[in-house]
Protein backbone atom coordinates (compact mmCIF):
# COMPACT_ATOMS: atom_id res chain seq x y z
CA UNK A 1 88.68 136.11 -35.50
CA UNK A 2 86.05 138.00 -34.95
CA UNK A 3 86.35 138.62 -31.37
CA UNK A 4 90.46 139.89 -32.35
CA UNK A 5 91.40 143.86 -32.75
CA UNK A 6 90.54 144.48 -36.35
CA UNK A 7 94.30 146.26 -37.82
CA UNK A 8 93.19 147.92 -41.21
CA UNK A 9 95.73 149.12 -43.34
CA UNK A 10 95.40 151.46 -46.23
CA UNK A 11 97.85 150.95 -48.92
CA UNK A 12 99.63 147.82 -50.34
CA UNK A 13 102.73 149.01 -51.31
CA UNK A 14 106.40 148.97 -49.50
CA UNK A 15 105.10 150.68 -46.14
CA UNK A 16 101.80 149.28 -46.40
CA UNK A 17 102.93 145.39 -46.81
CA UNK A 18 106.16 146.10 -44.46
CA UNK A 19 103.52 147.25 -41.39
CA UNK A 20 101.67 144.31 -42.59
CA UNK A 21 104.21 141.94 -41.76
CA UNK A 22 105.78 143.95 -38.70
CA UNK A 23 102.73 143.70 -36.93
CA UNK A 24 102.03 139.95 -37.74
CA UNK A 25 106.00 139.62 -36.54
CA UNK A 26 105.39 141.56 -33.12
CA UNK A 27 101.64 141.05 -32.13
CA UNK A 28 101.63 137.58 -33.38
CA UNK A 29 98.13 136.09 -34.00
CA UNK A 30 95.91 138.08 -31.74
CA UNK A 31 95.16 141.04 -34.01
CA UNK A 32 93.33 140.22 -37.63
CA UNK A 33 94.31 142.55 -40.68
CA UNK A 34 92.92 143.31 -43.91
CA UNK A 35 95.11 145.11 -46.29
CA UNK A 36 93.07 147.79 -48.71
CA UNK A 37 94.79 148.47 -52.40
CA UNK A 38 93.89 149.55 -56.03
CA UNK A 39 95.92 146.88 -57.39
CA UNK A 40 96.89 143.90 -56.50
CA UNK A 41 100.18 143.39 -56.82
CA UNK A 42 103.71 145.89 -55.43
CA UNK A 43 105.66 148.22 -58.04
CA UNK A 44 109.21 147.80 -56.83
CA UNK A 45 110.04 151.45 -57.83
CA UNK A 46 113.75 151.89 -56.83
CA UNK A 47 115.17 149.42 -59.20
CA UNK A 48 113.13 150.93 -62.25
CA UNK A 49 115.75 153.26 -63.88
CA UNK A 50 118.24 150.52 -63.23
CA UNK A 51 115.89 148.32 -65.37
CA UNK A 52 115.11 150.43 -68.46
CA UNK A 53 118.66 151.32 -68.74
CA UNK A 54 119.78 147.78 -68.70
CA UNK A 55 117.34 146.70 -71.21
CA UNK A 56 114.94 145.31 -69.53
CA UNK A 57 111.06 145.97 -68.92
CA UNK A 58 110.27 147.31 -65.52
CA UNK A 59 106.65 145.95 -66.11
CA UNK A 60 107.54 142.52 -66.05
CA UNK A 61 110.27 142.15 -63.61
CA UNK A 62 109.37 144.96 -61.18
CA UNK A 63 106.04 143.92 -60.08
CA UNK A 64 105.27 141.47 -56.89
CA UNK A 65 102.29 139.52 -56.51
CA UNK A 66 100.06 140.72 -53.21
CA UNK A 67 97.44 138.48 -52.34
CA UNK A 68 99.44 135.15 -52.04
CA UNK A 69 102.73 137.36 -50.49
CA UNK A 70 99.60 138.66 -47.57
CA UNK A 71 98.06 135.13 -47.52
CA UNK A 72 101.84 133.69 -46.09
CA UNK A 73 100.78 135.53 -42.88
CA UNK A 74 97.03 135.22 -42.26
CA UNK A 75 96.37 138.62 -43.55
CA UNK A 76 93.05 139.58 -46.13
CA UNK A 77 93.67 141.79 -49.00
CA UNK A 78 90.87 143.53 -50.41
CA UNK A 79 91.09 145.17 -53.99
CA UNK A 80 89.59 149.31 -53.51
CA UNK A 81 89.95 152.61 -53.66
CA UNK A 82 89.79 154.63 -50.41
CA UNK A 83 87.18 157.52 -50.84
CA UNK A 84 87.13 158.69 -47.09
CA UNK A 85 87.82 157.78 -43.46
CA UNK A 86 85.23 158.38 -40.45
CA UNK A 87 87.69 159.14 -38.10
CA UNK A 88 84.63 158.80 -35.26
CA UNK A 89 82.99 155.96 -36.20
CA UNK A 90 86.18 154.33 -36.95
CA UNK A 91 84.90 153.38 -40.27
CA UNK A 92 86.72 153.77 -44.13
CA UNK A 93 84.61 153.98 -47.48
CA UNK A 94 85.91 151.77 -50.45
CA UNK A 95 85.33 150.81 -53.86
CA UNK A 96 86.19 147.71 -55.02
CA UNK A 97 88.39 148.39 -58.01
CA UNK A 98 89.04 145.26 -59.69
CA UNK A 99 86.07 146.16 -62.60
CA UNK A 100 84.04 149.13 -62.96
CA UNK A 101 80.95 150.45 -61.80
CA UNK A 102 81.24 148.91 -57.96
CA UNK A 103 79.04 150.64 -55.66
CA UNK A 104 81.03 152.39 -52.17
CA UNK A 105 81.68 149.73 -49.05
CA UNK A 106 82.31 150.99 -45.54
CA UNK A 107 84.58 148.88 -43.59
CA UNK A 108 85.27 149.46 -40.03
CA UNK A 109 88.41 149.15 -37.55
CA UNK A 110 89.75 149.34 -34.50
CA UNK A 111 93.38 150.28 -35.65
CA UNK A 112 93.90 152.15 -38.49
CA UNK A 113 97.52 151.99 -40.28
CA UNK A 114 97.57 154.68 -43.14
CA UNK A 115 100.24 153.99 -45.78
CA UNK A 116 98.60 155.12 -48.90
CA UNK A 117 101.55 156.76 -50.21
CA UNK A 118 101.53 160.26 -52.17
CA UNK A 119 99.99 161.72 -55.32
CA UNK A 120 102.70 162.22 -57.74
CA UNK A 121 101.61 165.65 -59.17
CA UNK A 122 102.15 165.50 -62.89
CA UNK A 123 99.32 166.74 -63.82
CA UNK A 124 100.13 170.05 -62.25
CA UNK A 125 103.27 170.71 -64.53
CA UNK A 126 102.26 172.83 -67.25
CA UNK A 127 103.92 170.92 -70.23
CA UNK A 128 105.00 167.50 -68.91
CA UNK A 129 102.17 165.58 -70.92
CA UNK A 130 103.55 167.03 -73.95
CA UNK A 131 107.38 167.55 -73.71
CA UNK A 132 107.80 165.55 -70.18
CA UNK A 133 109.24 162.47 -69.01
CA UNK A 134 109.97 160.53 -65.72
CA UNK A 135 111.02 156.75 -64.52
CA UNK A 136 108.76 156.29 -61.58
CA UNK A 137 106.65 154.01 -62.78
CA UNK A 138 106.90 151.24 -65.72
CA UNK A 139 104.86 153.28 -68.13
CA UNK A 140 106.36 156.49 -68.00
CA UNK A 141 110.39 154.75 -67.71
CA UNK A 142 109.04 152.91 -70.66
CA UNK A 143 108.11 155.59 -72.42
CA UNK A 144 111.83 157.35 -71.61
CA UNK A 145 113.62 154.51 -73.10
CA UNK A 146 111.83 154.50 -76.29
CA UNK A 147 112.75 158.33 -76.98
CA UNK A 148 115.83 157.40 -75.64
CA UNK A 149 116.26 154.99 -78.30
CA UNK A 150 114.44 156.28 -81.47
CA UNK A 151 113.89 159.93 -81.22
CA UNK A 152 116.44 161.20 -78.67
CA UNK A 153 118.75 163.46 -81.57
CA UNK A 154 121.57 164.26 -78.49
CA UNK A 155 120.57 167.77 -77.89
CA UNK A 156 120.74 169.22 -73.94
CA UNK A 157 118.71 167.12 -71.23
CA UNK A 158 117.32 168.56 -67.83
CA UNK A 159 116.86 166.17 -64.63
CA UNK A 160 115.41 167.23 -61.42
CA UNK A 161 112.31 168.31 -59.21
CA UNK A 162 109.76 170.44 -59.49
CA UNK A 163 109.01 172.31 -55.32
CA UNK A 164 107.97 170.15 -52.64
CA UNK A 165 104.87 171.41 -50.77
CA UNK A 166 105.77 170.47 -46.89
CA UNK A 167 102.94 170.69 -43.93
CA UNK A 168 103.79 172.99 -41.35
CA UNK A 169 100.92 171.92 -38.89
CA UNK A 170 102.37 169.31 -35.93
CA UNK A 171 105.83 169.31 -37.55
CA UNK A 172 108.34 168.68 -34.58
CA UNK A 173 111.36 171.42 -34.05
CA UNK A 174 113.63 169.36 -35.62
CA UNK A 175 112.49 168.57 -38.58
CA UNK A 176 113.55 170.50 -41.27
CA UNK A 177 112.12 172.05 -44.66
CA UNK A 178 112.70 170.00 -47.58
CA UNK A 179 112.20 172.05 -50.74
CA UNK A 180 112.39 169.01 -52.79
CA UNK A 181 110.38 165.38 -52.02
CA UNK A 182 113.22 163.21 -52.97
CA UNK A 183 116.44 163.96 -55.00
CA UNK A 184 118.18 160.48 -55.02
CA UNK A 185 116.31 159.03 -58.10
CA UNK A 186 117.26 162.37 -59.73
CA UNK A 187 120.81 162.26 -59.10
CA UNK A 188 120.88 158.46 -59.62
CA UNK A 189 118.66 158.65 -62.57
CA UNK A 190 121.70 161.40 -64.13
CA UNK A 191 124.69 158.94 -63.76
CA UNK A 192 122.83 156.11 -65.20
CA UNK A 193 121.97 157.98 -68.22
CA UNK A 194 125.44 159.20 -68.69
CA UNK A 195 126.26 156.04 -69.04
CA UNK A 196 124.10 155.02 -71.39
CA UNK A 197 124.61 158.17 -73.50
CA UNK A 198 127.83 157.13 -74.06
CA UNK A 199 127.64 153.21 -74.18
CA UNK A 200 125.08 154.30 -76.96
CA UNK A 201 127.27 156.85 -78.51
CA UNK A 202 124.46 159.50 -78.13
CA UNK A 203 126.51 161.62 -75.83
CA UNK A 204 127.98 162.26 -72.64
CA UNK A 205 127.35 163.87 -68.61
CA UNK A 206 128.20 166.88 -71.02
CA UNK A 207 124.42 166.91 -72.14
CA UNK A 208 123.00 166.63 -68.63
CA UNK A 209 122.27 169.61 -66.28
CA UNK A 210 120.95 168.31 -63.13
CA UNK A 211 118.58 171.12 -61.47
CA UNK A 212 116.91 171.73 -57.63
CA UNK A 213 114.59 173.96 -55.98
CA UNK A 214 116.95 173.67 -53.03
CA UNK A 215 120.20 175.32 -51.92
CA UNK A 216 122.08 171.80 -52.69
CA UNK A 217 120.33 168.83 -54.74
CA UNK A 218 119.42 165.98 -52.66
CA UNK A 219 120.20 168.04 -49.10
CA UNK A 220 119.27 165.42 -46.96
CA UNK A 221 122.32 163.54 -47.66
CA UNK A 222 124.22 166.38 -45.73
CA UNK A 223 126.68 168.82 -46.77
CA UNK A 224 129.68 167.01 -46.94
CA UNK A 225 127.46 163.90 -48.65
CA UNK A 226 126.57 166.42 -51.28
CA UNK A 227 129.64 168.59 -51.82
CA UNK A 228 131.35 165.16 -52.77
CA UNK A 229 128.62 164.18 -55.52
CA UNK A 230 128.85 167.56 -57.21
CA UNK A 231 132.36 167.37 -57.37
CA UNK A 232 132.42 164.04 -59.05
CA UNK A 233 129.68 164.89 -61.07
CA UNK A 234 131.50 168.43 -62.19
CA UNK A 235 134.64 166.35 -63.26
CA UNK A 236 132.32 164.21 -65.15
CA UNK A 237 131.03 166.77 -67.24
CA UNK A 238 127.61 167.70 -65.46
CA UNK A 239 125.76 170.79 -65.82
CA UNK A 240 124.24 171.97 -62.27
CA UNK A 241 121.20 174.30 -61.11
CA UNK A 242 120.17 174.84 -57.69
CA UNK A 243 117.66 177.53 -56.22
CA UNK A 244 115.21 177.46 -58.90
CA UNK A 245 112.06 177.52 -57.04
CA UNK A 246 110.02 174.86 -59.02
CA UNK A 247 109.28 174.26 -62.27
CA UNK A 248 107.09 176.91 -64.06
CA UNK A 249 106.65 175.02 -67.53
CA UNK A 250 108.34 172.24 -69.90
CA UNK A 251 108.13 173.68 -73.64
CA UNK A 252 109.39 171.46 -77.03
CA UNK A 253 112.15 173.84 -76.66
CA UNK A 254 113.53 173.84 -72.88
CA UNK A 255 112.47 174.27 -69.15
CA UNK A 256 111.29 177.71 -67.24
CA UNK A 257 111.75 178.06 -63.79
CA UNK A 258 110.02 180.06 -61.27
CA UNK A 259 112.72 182.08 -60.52
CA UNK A 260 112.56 183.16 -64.41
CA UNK A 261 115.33 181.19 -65.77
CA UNK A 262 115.37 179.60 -68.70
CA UNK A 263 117.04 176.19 -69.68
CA UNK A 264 117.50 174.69 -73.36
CA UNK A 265 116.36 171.18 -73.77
CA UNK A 266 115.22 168.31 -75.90
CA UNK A 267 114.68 165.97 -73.19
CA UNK A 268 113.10 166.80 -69.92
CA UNK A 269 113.14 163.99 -67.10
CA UNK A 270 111.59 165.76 -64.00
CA UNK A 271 110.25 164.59 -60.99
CA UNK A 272 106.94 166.50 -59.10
CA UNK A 273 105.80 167.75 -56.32
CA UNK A 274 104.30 164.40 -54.01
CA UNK A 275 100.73 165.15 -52.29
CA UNK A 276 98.79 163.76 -50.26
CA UNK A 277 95.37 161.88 -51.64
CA UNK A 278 93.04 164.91 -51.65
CA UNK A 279 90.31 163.50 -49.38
CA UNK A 280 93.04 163.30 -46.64
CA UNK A 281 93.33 166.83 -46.62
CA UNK A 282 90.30 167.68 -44.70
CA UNK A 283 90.79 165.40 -41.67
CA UNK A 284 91.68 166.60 -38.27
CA UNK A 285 94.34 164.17 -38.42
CA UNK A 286 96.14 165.74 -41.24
CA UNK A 287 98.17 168.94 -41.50
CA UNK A 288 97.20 171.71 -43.99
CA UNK A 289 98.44 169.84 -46.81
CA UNK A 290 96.80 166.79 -46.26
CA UNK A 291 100.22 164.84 -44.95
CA UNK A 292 99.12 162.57 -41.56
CA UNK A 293 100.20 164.23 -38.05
CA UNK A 294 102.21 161.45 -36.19
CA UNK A 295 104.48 161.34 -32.91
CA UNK A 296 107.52 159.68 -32.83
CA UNK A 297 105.45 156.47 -32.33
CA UNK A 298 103.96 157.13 -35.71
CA UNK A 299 100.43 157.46 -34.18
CA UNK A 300 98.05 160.75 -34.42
CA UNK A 301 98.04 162.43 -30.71
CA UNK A 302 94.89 163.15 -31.50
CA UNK A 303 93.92 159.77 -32.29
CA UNK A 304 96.09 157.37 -30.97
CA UNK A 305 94.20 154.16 -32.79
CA UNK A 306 95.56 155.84 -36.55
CA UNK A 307 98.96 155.36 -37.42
CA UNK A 308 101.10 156.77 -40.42
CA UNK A 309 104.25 155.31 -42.34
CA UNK A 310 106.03 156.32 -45.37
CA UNK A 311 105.15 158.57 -47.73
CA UNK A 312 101.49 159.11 -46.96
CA UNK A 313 103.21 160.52 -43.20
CA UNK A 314 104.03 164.10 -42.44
CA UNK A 315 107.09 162.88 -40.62
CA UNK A 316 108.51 161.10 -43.95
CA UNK A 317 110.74 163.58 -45.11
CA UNK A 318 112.37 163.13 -47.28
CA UNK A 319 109.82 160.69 -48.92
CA UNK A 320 112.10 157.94 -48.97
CA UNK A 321 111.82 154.33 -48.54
CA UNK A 322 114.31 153.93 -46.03
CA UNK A 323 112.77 155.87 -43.61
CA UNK A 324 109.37 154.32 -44.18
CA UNK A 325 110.77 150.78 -43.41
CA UNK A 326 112.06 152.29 -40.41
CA UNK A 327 108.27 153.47 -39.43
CA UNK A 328 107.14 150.22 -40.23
CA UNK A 329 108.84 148.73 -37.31
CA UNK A 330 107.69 151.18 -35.23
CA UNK A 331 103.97 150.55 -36.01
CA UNK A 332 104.51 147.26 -35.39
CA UNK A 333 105.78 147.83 -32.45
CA UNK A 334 103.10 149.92 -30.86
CA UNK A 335 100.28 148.10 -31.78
CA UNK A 336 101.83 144.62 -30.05
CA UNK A 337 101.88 147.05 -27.32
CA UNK A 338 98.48 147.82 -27.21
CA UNK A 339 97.32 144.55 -27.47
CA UNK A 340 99.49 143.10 -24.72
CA UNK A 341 102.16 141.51 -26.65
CA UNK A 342 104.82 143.70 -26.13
CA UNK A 343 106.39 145.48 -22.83
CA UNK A 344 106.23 149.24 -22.92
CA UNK A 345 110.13 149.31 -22.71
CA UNK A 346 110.93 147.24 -25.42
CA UNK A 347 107.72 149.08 -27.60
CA UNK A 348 108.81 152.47 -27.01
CA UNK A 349 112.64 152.13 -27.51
CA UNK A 350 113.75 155.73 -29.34
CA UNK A 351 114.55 155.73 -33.05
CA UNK A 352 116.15 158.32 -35.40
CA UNK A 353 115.07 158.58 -38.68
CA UNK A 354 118.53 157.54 -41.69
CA UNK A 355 118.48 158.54 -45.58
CA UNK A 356 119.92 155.32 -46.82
CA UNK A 357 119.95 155.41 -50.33
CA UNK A 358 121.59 153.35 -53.20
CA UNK A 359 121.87 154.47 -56.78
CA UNK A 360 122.65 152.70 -60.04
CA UNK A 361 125.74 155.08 -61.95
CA UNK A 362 125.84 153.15 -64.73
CA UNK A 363 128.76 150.33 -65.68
CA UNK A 364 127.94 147.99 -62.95
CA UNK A 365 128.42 150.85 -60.11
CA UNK A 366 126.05 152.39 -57.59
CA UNK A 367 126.51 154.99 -55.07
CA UNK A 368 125.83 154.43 -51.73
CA UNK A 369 124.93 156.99 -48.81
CA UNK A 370 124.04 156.98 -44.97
CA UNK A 371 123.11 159.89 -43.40
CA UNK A 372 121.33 161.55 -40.00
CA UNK A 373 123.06 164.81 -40.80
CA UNK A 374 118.95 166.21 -41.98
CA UNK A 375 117.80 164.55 -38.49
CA UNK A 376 120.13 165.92 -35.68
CA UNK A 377 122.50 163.40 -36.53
CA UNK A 378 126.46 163.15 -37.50
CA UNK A 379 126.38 160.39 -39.97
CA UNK A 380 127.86 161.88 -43.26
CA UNK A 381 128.48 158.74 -45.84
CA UNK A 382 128.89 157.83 -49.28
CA UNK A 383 130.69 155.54 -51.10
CA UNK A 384 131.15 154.47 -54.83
CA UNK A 385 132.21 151.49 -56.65
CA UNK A 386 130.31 148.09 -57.90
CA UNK A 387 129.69 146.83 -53.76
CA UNK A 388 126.62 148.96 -53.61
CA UNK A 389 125.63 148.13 -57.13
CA UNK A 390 125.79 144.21 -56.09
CA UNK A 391 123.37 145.54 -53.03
CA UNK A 392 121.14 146.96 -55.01
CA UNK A 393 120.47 143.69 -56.87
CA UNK A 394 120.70 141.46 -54.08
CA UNK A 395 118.20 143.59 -51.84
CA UNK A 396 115.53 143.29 -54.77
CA UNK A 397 116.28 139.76 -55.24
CA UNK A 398 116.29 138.97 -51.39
CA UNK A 399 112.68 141.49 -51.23
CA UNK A 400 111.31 139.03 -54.02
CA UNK A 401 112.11 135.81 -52.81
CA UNK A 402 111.41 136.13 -49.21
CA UNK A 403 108.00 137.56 -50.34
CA UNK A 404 108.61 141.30 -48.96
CA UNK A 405 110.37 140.04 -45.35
CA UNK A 406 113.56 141.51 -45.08
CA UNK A 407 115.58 139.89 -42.34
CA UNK A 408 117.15 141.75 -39.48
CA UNK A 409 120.60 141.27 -40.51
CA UNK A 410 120.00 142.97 -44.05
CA UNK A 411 119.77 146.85 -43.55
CA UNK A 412 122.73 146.00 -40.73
CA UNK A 413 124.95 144.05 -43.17
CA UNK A 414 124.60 146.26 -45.89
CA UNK A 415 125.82 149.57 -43.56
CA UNK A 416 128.72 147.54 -42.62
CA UNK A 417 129.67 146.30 -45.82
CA UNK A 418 128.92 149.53 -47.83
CA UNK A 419 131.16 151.73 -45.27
CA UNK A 420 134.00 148.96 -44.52
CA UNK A 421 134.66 146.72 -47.59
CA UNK A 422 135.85 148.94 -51.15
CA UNK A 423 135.18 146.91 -54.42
């Protein structure tokens, strides 16, 4: 072992475990990887609104053990905080994290795979502490459901996302501007709640007024993606605000904008601006806002031996899962490459980034969309109906069971089914 390439990867969660396994899958046994994370286990985030409005606790079934999932493939997990990466010395500081007071470890590598996700900045939202509320992660969807349920009196509620601060530095032509991280869980996390307004008999879509720094809510879906949501959601009842620059403040009475507006509301379920871990921010690897300069190959050109994938990635936009997995395969790729277990040809084979997305609506029905319309592409889809709810399940019961490994066929069968079969 000790005589292998040493693969370090920052970050436990869906990119960091999917690079994990991708490069166990492609470079087989001759690289040895240790896996670096605060906790030791994997929040499931997408199914989380699904959860809470369902009735059940996102804290218990959400959650996926780490250590035993890593140990299936050879691969060490330590427990720590990143502090820092010594980009020449090839060497990252830690803390172990499991109790405090740990002094700081440095551990060195000769790949580095960084898939520590993003900050989610709540804490820069004048307000949300007080009059705030979110589902992305157990506490805080918690936390919604029990206002929900004992203190919610049916008055107006806001959903939607505060400005997204995008990198400029190494950003290829093609990529676009996103004023807003990620606007699926918004839209998603709208027609659930509708729902359960009314299965509740605590209102309607008539309370709701969905809201986006952008030009269209969740753009990246494409125009024609987008212009179909909004008119379903207008039929239903929805309230809509776009161009609102960001969120200046949450008060007990409403939401201000930027752009001066003003919205009335007793409930406020927003979603922040995503940054990157602070002591990224500084490295020559990063671009002004601390998000990590890739190629296509997902590896700095500046340093070849560090790699990127999901969130933590200036190229992952939007920040969406979908497109991480996608990276993952890509890192896992390149690094069988460099170790001579993989041919240049099949390494290097060109890849387009796809918003796949699949939201609970409420009532057994999801939506489901495809698109490469944000990436150069002409893929425009969405569909409707209780197929891509059963999906939705059955890819977070398939992720659990087959510890993390999703097999080829999945992402595949699910495109064909989603765009082919109507139920």
């Amino acid at each position: 072992m000790a005589n292998k390439p040493h693969v370090l990867i920052l970050g436990g969660n869906f990119a960091g475990l999917g690079a994990a396994q991708k490069i166990r899958d492609c470079a087989g046994d001759s690289v040895a990887m240790t896996v670096i994370d605060r906790k030791a286990y994997l929040d499931y985030i997408p199914n989380i609104p699904l959860e809470i409005f369902e009735g059940r606790d996102p804290a218990v079934t959400m959650n996926m053990p780490l250590v035993e999932t890593l140990a299936r493939d050879a691969i060490g997990f330590q427990q720590a905080e990143v502090l820092g990466i010594d980009l020449e010395s090839r060497r990252v500081e830690v803390r172990p994290s499991e109790r405090p007071g740990a002094p700081a470890y440095d551990l060195t590598y000769d790949f580095l795979v960084i898939a520590l996700g993003a900050r989610l900045a709540f804490d820069e939202i004048e307000g949300f502490a007080e009059y705030g509320h979110t589902v992305t992660d157990a506490f805080h969807a918690n936390r919604l459901i029990s206002y929900l349920r004992n203190a919610y009196q049916g008055g107006p509620i806001v959903v939607g996302s505060d400005r997204f601060e995008q990198g400029k530095r190494g950003r290829p032509a093609w990529l676009k501007t996103a004023l807003a991280a990620c606007e699926g869980p918004p839209v998603e996390v709208s027609l659930a709640l509708a729902h359960w307004l009314t299965q509740h008999g605590k209102g309607s879509a008539k309370n709701i007024t969905m809201f986006t720094p952008a030009g269209l809510i969740a753009e990246d879906a494409g125009e024609k993606v987008v212009g179909q949501l909004l008119d379903v959601a207008g039929k239903m009842g929805f309230g809509y605000v776009n161009k609102t620059e960001g969120i200046q403040r949450l008060t007990a009475d409403g939401i201000e904008f930027r752009d001066g507006r003003q919205l009335p509301a007793e409930l406020k379920i927003v979603f922040p601006n995503w940054k990157p871990h602070a002591f990224l921010k500084c490295l020559p690897i990063a671009d002004e806002v601390g998000f990590i300069v890739t190629d296509m190959q997902m590896s700095n050109p500046d340093y070849p031996e560090v790699f990127a994938c999901g969130d933590a990635a200036a190229l992952t936009v939007p920040k969406l899962g979908a497109i991480g997995h996608q990276e993952t395969e890509v890192v896992g790729r390149q690094i069988a490459k460099r170790v001579g277990k993989m041919t240049p040809e099949e390494a290097d084979k060109p890849w387009m980034p796809a918003v796949v997305c699949i939201g609970d609506m409420g009532g057994g029905k999801a939506f489901y969309i495809h698109a490469t319309s944000w990436f150069g592409g002409d893929i425009q889809e969405l569909r409707m109906g209780h197929l891509p709810y059963a999906q939705k399940l059955a890819y977070k019961e398939m992720f659990f069971a087959n510890h993390g490994r999703m097999p080829n066929w999945g992402l595949p069968l699910a495109e064909w089914s989603a765009e082919t079969v109507k139920i």
